[in-house]
Protein backbone atom coordinates (compact mmCIF):
# COMPACT_ATOMS: atom_id res chain seq x y z
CA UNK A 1 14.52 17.30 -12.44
CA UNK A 2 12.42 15.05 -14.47
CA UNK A 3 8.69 16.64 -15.15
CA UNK A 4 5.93 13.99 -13.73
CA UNK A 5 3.00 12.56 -15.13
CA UNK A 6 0.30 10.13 -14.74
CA UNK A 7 -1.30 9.36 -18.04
CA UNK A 8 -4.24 6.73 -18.09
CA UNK A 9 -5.69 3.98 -20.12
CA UNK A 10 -9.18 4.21 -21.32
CA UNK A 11 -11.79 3.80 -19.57
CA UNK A 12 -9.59 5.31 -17.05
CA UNK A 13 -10.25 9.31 -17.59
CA UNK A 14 -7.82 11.48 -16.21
CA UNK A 15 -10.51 13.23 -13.87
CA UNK A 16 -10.75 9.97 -11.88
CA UNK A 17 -7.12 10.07 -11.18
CA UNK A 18 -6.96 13.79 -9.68
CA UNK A 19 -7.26 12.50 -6.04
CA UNK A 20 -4.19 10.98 -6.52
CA UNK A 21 -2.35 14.66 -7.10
CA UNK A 22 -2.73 15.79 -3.52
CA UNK A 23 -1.06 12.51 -1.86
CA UNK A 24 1.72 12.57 -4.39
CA UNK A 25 2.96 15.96 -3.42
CA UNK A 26 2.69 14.93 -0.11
CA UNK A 27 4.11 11.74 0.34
CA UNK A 28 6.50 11.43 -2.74
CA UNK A 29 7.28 15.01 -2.92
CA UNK A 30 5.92 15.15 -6.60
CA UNK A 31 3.48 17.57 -8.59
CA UNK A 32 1.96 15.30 -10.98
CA UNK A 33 -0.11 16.41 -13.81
CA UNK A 34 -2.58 14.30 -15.72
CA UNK A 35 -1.44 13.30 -19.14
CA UNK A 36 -2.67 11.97 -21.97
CA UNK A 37 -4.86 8.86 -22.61
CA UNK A 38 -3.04 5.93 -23.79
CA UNK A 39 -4.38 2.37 -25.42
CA UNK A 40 -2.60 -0.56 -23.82
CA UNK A 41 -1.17 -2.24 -26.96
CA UNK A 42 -3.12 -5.26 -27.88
CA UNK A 43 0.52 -7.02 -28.68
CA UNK A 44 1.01 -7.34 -25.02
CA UNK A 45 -2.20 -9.45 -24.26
CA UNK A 46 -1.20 -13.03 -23.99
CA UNK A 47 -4.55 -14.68 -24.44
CA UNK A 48 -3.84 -18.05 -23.18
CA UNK A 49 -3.79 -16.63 -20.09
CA UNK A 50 -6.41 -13.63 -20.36
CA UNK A 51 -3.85 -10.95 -18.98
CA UNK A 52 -1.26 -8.66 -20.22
CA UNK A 53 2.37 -8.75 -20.03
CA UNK A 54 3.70 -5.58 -18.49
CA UNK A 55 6.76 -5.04 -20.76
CA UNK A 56 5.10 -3.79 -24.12
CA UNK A 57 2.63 -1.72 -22.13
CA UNK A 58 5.78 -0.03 -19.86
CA UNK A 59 7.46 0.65 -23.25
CA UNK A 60 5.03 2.13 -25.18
CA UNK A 61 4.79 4.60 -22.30
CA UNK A 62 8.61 5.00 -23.07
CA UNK A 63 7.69 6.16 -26.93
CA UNK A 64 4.77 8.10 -26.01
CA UNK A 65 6.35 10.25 -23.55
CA UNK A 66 9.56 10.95 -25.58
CA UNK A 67 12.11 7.89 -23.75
CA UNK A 68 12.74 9.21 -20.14
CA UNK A 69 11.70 12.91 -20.65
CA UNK A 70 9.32 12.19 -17.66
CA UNK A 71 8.53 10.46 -14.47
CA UNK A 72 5.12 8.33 -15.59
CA UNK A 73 3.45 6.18 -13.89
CA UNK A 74 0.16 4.95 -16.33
CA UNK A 75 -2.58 3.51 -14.91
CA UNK A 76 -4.48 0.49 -17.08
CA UNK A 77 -7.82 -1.15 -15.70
CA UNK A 78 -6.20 -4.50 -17.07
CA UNK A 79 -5.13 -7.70 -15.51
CA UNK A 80 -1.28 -7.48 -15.44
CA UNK A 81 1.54 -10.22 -15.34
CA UNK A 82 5.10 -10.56 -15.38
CA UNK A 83 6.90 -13.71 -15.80
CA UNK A 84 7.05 -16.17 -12.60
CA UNK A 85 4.41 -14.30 -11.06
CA UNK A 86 0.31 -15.49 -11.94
CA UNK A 87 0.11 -11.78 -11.78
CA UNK A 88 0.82 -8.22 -10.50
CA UNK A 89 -0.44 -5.00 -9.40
CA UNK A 90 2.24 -3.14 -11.32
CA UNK A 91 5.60 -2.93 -12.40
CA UNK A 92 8.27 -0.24 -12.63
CA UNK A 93 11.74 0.23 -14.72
CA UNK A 94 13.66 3.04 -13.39
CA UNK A 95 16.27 3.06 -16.41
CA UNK A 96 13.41 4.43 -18.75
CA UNK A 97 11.27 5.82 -15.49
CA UNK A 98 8.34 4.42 -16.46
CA UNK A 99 5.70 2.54 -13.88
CA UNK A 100 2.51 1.03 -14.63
CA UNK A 101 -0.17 0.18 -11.98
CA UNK A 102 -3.43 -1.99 -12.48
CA UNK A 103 -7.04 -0.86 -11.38
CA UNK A 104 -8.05 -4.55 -12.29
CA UNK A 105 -7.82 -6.72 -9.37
CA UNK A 106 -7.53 -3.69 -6.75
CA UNK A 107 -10.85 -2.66 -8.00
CA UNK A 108 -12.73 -6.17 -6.21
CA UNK A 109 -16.46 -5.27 -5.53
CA UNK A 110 -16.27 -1.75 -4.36
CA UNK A 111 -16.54 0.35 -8.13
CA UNK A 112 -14.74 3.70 -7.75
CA UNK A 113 -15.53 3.51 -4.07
CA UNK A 114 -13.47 4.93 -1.23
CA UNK A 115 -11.38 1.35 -0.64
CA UNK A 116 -10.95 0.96 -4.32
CA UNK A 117 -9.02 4.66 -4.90
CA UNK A 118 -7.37 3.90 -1.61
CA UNK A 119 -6.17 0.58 -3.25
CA UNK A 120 -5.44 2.84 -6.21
CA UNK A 121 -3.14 5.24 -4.24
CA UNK A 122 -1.29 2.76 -2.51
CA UNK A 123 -0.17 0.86 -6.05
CA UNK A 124 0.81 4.42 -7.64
CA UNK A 125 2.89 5.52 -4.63
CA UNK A 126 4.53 2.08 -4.35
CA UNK A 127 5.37 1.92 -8.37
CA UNK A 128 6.04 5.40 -8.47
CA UNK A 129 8.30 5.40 -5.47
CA UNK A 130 10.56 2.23 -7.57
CA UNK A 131 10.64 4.97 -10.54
CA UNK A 132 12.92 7.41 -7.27
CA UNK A 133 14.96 5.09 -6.71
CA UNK A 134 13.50 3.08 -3.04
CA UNK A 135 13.09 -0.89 -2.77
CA UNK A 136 10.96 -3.17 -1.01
CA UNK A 137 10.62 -2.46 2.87
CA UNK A 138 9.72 -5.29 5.22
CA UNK A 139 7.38 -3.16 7.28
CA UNK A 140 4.11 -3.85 6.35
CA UNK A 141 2.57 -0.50 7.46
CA UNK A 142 5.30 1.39 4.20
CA UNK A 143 3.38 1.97 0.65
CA UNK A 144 6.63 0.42 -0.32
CA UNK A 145 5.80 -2.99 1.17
CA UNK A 146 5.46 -6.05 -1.36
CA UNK A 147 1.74 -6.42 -1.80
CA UNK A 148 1.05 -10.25 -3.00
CA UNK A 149 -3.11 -9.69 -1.96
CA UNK A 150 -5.67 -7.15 -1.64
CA UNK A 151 -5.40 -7.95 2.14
CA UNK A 152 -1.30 -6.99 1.86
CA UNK A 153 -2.25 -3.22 0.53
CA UNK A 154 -5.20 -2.59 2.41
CA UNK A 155 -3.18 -3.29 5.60
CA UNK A 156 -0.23 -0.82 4.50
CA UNK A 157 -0.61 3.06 4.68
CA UNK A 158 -0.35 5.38 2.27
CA UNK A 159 2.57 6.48 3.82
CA UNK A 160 6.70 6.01 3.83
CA UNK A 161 8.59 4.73 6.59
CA UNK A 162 11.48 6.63 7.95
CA UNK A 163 13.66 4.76 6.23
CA UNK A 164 12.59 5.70 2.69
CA UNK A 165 11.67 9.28 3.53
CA UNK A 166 15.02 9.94 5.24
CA UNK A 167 16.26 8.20 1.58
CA UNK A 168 13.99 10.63 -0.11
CA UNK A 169 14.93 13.62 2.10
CA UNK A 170 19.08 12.67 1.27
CA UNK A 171 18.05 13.26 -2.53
CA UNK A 172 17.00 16.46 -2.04
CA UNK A 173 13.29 15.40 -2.24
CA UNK A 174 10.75 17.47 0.20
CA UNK A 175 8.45 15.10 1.64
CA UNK A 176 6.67 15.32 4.93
């Protein structure tokens, strides 16, 4: 099995992101440890548009982290897009199993406050549970739920659905 980390994007420091350890374990079935801090290359900031393109931050990931040695999702405090979309909350490859997940739009008005980390959560369990293999699930109450608005992830749980945690549980994966 794949070792898992979270590694972070200044100003990001990896202490902020140990709340996210706990829920991990328990809904993903993953020990995560906090990695290193990373700078999102400037090469992927398009700045016509003020935002940066998830592919060149997703791949330097890949180099830091040794090209699939790991799980890792990184977590940037940047405004993220992808093409055809004005933007996203993250993005995940599962060939190179590397997510990322944005603190910039999630973060709204409430600064490091209880909704914000909750917001947080939600877009690391959804990326990270892409990276194990599980898709987009039309109930809206599943961390794997498309989230196109802050409204959309502060309405899901921080939680699977059967579905995906019978998935997980077929893989091996020991999640409650």
């Amino acid at each position: 099995m794949k070792r898992k980390s979270i590694a972070t994007s200044a100003p990001i420091g990896p202490g902020s992101l140990m709340h996210l350890r706990g829920p991990f374990r328990e809904i993903l079935g993953l020990n995560m440890e906090c990695g290193p801090i990373f700078e999102v290359p400037e090469m992927s900031l398009d700045r016509q548009r003020g935002q940066y393109l998830t592919y060149p931050i997703i791949e330097s990931l890949s180099r830091i982290f040794k090209g699939g040695e790991k799980l890792v999702l990184g977590v940037v405090d940047v405004d993220l897009f992808f093409p055809r979309f004005n933007f996203v909350f993250g993005q995940a490859n599962k060939m190179i199993g590397v997510a990322i997940v944005s603190t910039f739009r999630p973060r709204g008005e409430d600064n490091d406050g209880e909704l914000f980390r909750n917001r947080a959560l939600k877009g690391g369990l959804h990326e990270t549970g892409h990276l194990l293999g599980l898709g987009p699930c039309h109930d809206k109450w599943c961390v794997m739920y498309f989230s196109n608005t802050l409204m959309d992830i502060d309405e899901k749980m921080p939680r699977l659905c059967t579905r995906w945690k019978n998935r997980l549980r077929d893989m091996g994966v020991n999640v409650r």
